[in-house]
C-alpha atoms as a PDB file:
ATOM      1  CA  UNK A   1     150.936  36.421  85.788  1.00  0.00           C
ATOM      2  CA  UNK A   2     147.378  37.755  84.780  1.00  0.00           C
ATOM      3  CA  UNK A   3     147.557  39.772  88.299  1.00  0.00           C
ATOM      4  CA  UNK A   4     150.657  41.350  86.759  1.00  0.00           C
ATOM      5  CA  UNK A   5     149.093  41.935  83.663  1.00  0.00           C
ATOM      6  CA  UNK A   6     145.986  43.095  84.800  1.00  0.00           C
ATOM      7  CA  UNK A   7     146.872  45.556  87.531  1.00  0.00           C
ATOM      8  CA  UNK A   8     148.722  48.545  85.251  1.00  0.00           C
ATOM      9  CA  UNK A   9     145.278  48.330  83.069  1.00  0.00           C
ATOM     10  CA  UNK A  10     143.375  49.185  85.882  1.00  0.00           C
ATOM     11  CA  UNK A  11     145.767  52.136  87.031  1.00  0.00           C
ATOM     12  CA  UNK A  12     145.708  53.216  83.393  1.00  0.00           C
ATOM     13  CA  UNK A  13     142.184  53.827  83.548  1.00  0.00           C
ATOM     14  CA  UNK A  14     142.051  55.170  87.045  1.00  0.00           C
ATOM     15  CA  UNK A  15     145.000  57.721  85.822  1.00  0.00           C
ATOM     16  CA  UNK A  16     142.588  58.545  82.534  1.00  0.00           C
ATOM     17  CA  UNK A  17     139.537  59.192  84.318  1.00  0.00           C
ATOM     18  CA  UNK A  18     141.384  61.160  87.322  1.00  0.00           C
ATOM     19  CA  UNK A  19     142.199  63.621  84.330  1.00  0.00           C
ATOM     20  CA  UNK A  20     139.090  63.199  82.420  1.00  0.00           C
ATOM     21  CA  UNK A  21     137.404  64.318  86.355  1.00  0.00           C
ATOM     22  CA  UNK A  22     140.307  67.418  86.384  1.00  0.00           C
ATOM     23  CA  UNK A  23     139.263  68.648  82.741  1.00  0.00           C
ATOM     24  CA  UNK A  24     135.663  68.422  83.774  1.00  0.00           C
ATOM     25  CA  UNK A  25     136.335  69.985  87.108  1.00  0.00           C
ATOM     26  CA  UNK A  26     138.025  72.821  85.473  1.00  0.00           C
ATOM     27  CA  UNK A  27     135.066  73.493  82.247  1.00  0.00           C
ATOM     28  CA  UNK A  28     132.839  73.662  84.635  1.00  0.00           C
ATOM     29  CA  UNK A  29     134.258  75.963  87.075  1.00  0.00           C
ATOM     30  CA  UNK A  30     135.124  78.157  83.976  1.00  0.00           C
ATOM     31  CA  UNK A  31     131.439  77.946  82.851  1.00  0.00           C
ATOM     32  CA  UNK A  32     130.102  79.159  86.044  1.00  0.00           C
ATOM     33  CA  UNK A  33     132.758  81.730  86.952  1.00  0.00           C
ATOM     34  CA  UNK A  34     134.622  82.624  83.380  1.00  0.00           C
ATOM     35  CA  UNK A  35     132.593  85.805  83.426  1.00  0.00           C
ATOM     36  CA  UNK A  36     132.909  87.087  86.860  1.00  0.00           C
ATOM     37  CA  UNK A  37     136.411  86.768  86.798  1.00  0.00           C
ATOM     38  CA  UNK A  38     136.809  88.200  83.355  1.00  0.00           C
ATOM     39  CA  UNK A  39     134.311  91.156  84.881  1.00  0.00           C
ATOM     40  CA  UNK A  40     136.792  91.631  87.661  1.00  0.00           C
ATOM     41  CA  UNK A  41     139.886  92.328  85.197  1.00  0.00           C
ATOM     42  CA  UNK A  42     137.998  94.762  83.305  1.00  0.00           C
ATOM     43  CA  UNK A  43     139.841  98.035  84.781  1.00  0.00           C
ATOM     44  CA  UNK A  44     143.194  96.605  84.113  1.00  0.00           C
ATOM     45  CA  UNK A  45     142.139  95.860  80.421  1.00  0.00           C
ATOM     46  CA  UNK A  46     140.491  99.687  80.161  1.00  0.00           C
ATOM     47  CA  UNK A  47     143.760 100.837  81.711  1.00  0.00           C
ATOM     48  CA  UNK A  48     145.820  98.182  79.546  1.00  0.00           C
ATOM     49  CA  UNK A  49     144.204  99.689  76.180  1.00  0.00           C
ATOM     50  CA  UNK A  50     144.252 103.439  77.403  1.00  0.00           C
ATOM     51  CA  UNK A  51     148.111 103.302  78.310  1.00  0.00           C
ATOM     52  CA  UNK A  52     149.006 101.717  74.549  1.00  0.00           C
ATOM     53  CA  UNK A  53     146.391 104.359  72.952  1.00  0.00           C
ATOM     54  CA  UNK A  54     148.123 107.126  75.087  1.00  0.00           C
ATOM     55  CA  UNK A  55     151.256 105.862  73.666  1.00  0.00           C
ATOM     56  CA  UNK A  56     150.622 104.778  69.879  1.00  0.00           C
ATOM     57  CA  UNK A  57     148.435 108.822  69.785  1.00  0.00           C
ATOM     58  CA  UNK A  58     150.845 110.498  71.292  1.00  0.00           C
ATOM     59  CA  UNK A  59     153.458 112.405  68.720  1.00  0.00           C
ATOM     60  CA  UNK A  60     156.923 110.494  68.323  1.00  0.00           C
ATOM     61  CA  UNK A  61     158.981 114.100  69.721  1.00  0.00           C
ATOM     62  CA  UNK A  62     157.281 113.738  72.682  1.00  0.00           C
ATOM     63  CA  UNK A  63     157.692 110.161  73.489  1.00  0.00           C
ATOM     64  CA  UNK A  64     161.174 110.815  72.887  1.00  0.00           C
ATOM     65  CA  UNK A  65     161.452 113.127  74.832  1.00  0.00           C
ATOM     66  CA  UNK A  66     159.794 111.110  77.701  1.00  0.00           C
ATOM     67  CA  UNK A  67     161.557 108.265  77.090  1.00  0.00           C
ATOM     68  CA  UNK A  68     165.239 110.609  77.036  1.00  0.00           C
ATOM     69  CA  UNK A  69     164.255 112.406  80.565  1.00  0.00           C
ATOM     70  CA  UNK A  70     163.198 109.497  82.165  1.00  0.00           C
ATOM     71  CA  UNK A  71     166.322 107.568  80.882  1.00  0.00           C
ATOM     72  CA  UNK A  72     168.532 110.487  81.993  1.00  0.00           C
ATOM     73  CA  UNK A  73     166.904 111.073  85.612  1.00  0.00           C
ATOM     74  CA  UNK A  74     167.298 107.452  86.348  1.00  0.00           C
ATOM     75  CA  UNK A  75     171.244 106.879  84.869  1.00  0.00           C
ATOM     76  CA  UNK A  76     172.017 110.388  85.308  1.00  0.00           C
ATOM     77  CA  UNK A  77     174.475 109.266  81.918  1.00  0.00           C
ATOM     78  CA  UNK A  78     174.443 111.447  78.472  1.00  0.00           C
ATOM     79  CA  UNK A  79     176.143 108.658  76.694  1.00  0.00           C
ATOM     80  CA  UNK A  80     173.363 106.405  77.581  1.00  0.00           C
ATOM     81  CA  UNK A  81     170.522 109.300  76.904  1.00  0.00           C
ATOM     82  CA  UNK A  82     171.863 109.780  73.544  1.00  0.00           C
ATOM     83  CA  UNK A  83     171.738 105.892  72.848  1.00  0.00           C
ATOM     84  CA  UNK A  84     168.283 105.572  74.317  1.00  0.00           C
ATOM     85  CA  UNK A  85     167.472 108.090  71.409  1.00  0.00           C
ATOM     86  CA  UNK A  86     169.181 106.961  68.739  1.00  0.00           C
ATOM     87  CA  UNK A  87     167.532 103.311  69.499  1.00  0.00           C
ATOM     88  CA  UNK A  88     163.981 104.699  69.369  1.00  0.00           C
ATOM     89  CA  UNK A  89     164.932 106.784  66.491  1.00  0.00           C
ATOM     90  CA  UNK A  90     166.390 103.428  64.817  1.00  0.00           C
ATOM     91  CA  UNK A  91     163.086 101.529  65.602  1.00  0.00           C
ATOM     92  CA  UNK A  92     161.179 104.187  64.078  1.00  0.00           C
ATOM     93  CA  UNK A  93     163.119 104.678  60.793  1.00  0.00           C
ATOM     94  CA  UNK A  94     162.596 100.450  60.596  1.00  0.00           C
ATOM     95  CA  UNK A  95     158.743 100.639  60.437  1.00  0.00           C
ATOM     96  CA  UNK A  96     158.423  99.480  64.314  1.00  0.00           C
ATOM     97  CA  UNK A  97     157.459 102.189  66.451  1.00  0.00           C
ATOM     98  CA  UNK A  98     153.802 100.873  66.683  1.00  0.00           C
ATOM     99  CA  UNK A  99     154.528  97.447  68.194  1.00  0.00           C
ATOM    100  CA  UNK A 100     157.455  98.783  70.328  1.00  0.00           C
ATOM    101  CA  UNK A 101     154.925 101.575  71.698  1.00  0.00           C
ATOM    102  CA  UNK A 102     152.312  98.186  72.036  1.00  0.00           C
ATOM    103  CA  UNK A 103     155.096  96.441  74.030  1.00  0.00           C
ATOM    104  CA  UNK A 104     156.061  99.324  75.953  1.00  0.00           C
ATOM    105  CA  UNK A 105     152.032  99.563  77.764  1.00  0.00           C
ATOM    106  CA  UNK A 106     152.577  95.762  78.465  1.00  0.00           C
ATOM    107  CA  UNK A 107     155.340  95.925  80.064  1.00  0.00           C
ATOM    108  CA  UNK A 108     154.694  98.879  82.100  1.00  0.00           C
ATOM    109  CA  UNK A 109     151.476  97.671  83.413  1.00  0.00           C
ATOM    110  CA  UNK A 110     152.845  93.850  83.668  1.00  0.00           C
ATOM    111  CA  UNK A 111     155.620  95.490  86.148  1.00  0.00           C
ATOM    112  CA  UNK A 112     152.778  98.307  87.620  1.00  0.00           C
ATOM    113  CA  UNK A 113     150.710  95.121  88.547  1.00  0.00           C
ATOM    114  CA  UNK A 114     154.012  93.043  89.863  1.00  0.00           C
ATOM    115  CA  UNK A 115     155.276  95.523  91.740  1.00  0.00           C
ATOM    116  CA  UNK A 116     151.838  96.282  93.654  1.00  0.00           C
ATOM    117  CA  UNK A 117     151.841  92.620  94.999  1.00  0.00           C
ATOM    118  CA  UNK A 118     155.300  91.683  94.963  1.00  0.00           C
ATOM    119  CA  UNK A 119     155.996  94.134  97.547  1.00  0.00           C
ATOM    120  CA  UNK A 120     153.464  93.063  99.940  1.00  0.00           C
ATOM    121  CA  UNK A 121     153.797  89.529  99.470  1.00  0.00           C
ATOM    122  CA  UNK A 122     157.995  90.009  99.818  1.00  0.00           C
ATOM    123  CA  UNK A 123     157.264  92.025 103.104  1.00  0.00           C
ATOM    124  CA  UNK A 124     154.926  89.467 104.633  1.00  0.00           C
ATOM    125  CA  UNK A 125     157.735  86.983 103.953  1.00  0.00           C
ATOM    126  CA  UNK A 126     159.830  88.855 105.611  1.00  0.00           C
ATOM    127  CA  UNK A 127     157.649  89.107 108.677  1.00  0.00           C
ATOM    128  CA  UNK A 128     156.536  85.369 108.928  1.00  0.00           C
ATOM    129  CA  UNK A 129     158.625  82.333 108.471  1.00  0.00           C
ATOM    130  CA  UNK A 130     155.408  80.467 108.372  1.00  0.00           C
ATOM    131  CA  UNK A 131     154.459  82.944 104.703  1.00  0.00           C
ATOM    132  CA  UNK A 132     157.766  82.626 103.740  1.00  0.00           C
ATOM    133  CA  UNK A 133     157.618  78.571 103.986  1.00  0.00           C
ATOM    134  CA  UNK A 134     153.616  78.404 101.778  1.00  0.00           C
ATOM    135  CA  UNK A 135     155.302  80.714  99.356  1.00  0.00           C
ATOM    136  CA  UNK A 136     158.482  79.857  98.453  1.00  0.00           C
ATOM    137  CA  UNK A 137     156.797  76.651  96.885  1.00  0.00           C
ATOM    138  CA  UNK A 138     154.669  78.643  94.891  1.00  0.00           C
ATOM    139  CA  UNK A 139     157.129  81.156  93.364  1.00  0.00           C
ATOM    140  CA  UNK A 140     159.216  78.175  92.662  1.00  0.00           C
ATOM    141  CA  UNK A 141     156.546  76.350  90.527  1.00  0.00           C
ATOM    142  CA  UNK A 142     156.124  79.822  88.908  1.00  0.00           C
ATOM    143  CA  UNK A 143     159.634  79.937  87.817  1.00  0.00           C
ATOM    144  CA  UNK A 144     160.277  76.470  86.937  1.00  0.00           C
ATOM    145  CA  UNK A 145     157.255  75.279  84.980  1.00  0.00           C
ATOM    146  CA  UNK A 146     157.086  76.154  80.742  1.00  0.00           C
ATOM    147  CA  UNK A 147     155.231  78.975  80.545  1.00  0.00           C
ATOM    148  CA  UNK A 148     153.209  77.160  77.619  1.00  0.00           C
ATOM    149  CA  UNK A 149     151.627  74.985  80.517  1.00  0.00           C
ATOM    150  CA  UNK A 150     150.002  77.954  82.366  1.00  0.00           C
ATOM    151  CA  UNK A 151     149.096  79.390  79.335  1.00  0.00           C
ATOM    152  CA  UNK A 152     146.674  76.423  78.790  1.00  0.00           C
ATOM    153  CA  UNK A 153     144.541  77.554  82.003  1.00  0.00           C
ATOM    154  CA  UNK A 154     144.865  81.173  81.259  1.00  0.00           C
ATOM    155  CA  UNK A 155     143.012  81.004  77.844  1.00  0.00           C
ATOM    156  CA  UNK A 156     141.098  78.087  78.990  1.00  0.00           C
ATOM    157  CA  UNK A 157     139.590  80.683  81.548  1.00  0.00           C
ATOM    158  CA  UNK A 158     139.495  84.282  79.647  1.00  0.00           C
ATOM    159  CA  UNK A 159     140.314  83.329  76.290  1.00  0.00           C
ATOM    160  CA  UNK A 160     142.355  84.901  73.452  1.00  0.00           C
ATOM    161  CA  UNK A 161     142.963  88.719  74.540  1.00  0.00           C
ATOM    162  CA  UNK A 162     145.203  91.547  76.134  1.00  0.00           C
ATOM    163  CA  UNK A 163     144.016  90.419  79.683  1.00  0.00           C
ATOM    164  CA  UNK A 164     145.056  86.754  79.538  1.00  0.00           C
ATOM    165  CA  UNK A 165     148.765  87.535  77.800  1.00  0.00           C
ATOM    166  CA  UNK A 166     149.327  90.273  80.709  1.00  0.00           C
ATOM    167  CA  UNK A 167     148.299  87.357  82.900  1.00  0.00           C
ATOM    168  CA  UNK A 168     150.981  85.232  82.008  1.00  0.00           C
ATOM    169  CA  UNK A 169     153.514  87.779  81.765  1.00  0.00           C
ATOM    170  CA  UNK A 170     152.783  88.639  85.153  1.00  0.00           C
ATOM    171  CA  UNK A 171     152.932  85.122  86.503  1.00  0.00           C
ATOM    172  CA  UNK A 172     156.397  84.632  85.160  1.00  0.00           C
ATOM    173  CA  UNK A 173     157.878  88.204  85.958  1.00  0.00           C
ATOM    174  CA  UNK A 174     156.677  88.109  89.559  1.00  0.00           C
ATOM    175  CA  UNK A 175     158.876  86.232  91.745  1.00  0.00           C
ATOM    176  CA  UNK A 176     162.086  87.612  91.259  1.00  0.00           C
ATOM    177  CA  UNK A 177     160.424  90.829  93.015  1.00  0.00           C
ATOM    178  CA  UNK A 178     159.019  89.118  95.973  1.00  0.00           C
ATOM    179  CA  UNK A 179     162.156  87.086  96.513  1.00  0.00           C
ATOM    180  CA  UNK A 180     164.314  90.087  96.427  1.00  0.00           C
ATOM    181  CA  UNK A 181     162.006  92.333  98.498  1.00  0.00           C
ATOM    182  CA  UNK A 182     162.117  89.395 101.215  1.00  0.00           C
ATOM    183  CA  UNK A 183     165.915  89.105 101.184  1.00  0.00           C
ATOM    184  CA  UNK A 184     166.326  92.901 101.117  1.00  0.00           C
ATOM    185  CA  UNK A 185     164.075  93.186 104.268  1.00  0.00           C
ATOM    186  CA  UNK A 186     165.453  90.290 106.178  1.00  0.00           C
ATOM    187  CA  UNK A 187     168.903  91.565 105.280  1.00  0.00           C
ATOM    188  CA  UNK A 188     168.663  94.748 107.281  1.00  0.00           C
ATOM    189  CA  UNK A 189     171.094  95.078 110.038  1.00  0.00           C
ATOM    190  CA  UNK A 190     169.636  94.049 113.712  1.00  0.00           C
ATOM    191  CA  UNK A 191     171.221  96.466 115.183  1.00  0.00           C
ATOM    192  CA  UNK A 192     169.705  99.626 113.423  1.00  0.00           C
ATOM    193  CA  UNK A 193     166.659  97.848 113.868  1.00  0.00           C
ATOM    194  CA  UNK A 194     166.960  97.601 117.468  1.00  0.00           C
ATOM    195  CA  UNK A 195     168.064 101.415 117.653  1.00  0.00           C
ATOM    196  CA  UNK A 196     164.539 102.119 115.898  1.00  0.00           C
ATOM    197  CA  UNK A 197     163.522 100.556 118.573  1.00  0.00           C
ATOM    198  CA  UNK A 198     165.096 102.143 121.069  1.00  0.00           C
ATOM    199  CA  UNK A 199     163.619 105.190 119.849  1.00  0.00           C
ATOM    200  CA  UNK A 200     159.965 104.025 120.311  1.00  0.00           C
ATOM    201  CA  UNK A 201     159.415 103.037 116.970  1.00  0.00           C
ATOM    202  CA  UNK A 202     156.229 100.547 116.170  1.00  0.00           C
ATOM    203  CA  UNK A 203     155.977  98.427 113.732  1.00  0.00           C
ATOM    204  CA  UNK A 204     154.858 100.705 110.674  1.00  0.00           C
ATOM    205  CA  UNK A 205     157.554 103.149 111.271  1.00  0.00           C
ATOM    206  CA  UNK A 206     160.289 100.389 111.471  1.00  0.00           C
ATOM    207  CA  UNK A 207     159.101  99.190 108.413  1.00  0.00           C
ATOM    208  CA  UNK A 208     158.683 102.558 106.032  1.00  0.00           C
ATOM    209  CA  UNK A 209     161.122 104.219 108.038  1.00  0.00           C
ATOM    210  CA  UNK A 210     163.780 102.063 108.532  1.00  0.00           C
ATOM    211  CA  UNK A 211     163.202  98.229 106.190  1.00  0.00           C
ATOM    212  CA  UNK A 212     162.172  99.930 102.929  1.00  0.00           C
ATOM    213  CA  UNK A 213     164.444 102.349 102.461  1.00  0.00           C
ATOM    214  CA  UNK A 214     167.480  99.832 103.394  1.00  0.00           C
ATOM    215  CA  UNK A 215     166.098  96.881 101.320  1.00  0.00           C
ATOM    216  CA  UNK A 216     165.791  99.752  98.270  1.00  0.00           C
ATOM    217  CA  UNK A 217     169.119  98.611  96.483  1.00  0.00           C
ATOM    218  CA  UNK A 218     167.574  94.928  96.799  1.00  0.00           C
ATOM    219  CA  UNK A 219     163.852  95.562  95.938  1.00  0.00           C
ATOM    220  CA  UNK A 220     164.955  97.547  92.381  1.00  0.00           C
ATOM    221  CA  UNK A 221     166.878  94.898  91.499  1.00  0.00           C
ATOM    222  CA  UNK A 222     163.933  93.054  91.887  1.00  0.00           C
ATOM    223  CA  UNK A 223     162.160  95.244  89.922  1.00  0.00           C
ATOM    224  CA  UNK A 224     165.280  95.063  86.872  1.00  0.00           C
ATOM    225  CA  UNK A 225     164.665  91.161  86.718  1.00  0.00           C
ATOM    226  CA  UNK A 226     160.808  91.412  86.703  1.00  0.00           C
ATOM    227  CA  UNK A 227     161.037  93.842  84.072  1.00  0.00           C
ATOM    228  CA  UNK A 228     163.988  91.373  82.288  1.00  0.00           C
ATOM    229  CA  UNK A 229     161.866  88.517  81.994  1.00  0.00           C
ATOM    230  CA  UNK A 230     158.103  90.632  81.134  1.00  0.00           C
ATOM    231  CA  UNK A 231     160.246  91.249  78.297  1.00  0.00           C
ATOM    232  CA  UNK A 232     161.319  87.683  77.344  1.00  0.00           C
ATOM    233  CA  UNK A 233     157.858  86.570  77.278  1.00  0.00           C
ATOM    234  CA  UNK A 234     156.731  89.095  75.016  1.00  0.00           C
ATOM    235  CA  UNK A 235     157.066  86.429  71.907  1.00  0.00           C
ATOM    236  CA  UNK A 236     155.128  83.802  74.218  1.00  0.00           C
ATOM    237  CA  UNK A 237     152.416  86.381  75.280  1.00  0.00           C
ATOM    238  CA  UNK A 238     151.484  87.502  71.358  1.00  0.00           C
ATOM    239  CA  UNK A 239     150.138  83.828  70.933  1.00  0.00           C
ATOM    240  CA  UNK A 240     147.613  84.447  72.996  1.00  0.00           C
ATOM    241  CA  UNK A 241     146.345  88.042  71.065  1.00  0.00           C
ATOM    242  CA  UNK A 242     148.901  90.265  72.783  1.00  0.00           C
ATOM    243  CA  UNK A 243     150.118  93.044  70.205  1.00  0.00           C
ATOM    244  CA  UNK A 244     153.673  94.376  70.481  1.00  0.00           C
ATOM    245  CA  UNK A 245     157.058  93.212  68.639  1.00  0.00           C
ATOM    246  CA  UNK A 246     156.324  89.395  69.644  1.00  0.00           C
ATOM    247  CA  UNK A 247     153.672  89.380  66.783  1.00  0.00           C
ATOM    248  CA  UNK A 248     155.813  90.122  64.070  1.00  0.00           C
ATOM    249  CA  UNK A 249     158.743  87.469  65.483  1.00  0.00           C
ATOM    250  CA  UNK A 250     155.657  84.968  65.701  1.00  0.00           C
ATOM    251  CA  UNK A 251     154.920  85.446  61.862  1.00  0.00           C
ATOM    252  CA  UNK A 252     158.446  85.431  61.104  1.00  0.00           C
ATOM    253  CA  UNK A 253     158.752  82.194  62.321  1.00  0.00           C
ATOM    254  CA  UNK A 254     156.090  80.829  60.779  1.00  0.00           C
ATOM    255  CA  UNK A 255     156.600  82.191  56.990  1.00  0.00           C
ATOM    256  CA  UNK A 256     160.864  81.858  57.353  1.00  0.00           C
ATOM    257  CA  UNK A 257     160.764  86.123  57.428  1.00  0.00           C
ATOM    258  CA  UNK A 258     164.804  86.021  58.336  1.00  0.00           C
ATOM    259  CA  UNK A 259     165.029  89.779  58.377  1.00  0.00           C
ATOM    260  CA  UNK A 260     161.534  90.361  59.895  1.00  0.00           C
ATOM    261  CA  UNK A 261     162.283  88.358  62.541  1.00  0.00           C
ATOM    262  CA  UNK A 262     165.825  89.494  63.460  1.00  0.00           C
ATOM    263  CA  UNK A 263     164.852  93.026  63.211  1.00  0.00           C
ATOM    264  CA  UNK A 264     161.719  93.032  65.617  1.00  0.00           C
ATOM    265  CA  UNK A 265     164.076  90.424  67.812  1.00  0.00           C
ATOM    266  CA  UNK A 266     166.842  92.971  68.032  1.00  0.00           C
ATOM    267  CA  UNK A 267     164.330  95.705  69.167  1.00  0.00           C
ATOM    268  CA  UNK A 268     163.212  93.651  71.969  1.00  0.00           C
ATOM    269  CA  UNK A 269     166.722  93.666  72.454  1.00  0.00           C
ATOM    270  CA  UNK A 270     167.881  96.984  72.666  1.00  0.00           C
ATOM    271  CA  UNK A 271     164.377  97.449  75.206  1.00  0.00           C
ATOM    272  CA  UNK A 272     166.168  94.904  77.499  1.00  0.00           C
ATOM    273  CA  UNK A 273     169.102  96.265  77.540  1.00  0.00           C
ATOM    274  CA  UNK A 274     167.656 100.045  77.900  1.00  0.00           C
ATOM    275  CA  UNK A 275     165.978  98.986  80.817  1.00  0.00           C
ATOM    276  CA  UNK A 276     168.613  96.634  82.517  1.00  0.00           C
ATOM    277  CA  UNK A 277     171.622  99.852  82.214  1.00  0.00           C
ATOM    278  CA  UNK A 278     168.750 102.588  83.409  1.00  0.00           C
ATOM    279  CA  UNK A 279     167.562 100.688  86.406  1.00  0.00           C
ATOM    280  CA  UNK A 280     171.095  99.472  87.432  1.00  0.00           C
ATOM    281  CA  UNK A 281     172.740 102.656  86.989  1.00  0.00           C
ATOM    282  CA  UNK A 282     169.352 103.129  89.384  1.00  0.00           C
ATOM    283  CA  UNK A 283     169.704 100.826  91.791  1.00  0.00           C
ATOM    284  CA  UNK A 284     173.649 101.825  92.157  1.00  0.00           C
ATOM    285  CA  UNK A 285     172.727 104.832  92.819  1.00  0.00           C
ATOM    286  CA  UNK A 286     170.688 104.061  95.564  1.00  0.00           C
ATOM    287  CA  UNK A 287     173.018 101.924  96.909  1.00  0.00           C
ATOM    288  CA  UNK A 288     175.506 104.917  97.041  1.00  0.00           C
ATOM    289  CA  UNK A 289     172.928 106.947  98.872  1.00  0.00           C
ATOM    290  CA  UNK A 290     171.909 104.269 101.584  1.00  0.00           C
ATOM    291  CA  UNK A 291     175.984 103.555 102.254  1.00  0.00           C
ATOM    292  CA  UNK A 292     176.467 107.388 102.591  1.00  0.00           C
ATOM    293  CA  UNK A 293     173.713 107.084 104.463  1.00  0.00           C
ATOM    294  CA  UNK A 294     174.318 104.658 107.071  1.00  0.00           C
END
């Protein structure tokens, strides 16, 4: 019986200083390396604060009108132009044109940064079953674990800041793009692929040529659910120093602000939606064109 009783004591303590040894383990690599690796971020913060400067500088007609021609070139729809502008013109009237224009240079460089290595990694999935099998594992960890638990090594290593926040959004709003840009690829009919072939085509050419622009309809939706869920961690990412429309949500919830917090809510709101009708209108589009195509 004192076996019995003994024996989860001594795991107990075995389990305490295992994560005593991790904690340790992890100060001290953040001692030695915190700097380095906060060194080697540097150009994405300088390009980080430029972008939001760019944006919060630059004259409200001219953002709109930005924001109106890109909306129109990628929907090619008036009634959907005219609501992009009448939401921005909304959010300006309301007092939040700053944070929006803050959470505007997040997201763009959050997707900027996930689409320059979802791509690559979704393509070297697609080539090698062996990638595909270490990966997958990873992305689904990313996906699946509370985003306040890798927030705790994120600050732990660069602290409170622009850099860290991006950070997180970026692990959370990365795998839908490398999952789609590996099922896009691998979804490409064998039998255009072996008429590339047939042609003499190697390897690069089969793959801008031929893979890319077929997986297109695939990849941008990729890119509509990275940019989906950069945007629902905007409220997560301002407790960690990231400015933008999460900040005032944050202090809404913690001084009861009802309509502070419903307002900046519903402008995060109106972004997602923006951006989900533009890039599927998009992503149709391009779907129309490769069928026509084919």
């Amino acid at each position: 019986m004192s076996l019995l009783t003994e024996f989860p004591k001594m795991g107990r303590t075995d389990l305490r200083d295992f994560k005593k040894g991790i904690d340790e383990s992890f100060r001290n690599f953040t001692r030695e390396y915190g700097e380095a690796i906060e060194n080697f971020f540097d150009p994405l913060l300088y390009f980080l604060v430029w972008l939001e400067k760019l944006f919060l500088n630059t004259p409200w007609p001219i953002i709109l009108f930005v924001i109106a021609t890109l909306v129109y070139l990628g929907s090619s729809s008036i009634k959907l132009t005219l609501g992009a502008i009448l939401a921005f013109l909304t959010i300006g009237y309301l007092d939040m044109w700053d944070d929006t224009m803050a959470t505007l240079a997040i997201i763009s460089v959050a997707t900027i940064v996930c689409i320059s290595i979802g791509i690559p990694l979704g393509i070297l999935m697609a080539r090698s079953q062996r990638t595909q099998m270490i990966i997958t594992p990873i992305l689904d960890v990313m996906q699946t674990i509370p985003s306040f638990v890798y927030l705790i090594p994120v600050v732990m290593l660069l602290g409170i800041g622009k850099v860290p926040g991006l950070l997180a959004v970026c692990i959370y709003a990365i795998p839908p793009i490398v999952r789609l840009t590996n099922l896009g690829i691998r979804l490409v009919d064998k039998d255009v692929m072996e008429a590339s072939e047939a042609f003499g085509a190697n390897y690069r050419q089969k793959l801008i040529g031929v893979q890319i622009p077929l997986a297109l309809p695939n990849i941008f939706a990729g890119v509509n659910q990275t940019i989906m869920m950069a945007l629902s961690m905007v409220v997560i990412a301002s407790m960690i120093g990231v400015k933008g429309l999460g900040v005032p949500v944050l202090r809404a919830i913690s001084n009861q602000y009802l309509a502070l917090g419903i307002m900046n809510g519903l402008a995060i709101v109106v972004l997602a939606i923006l951006f989900d009708r533009v890039s599927q209108q998009f992503g149709r589009r391009l779907q129309a064109h490769t069928e026509s195509s084919k």
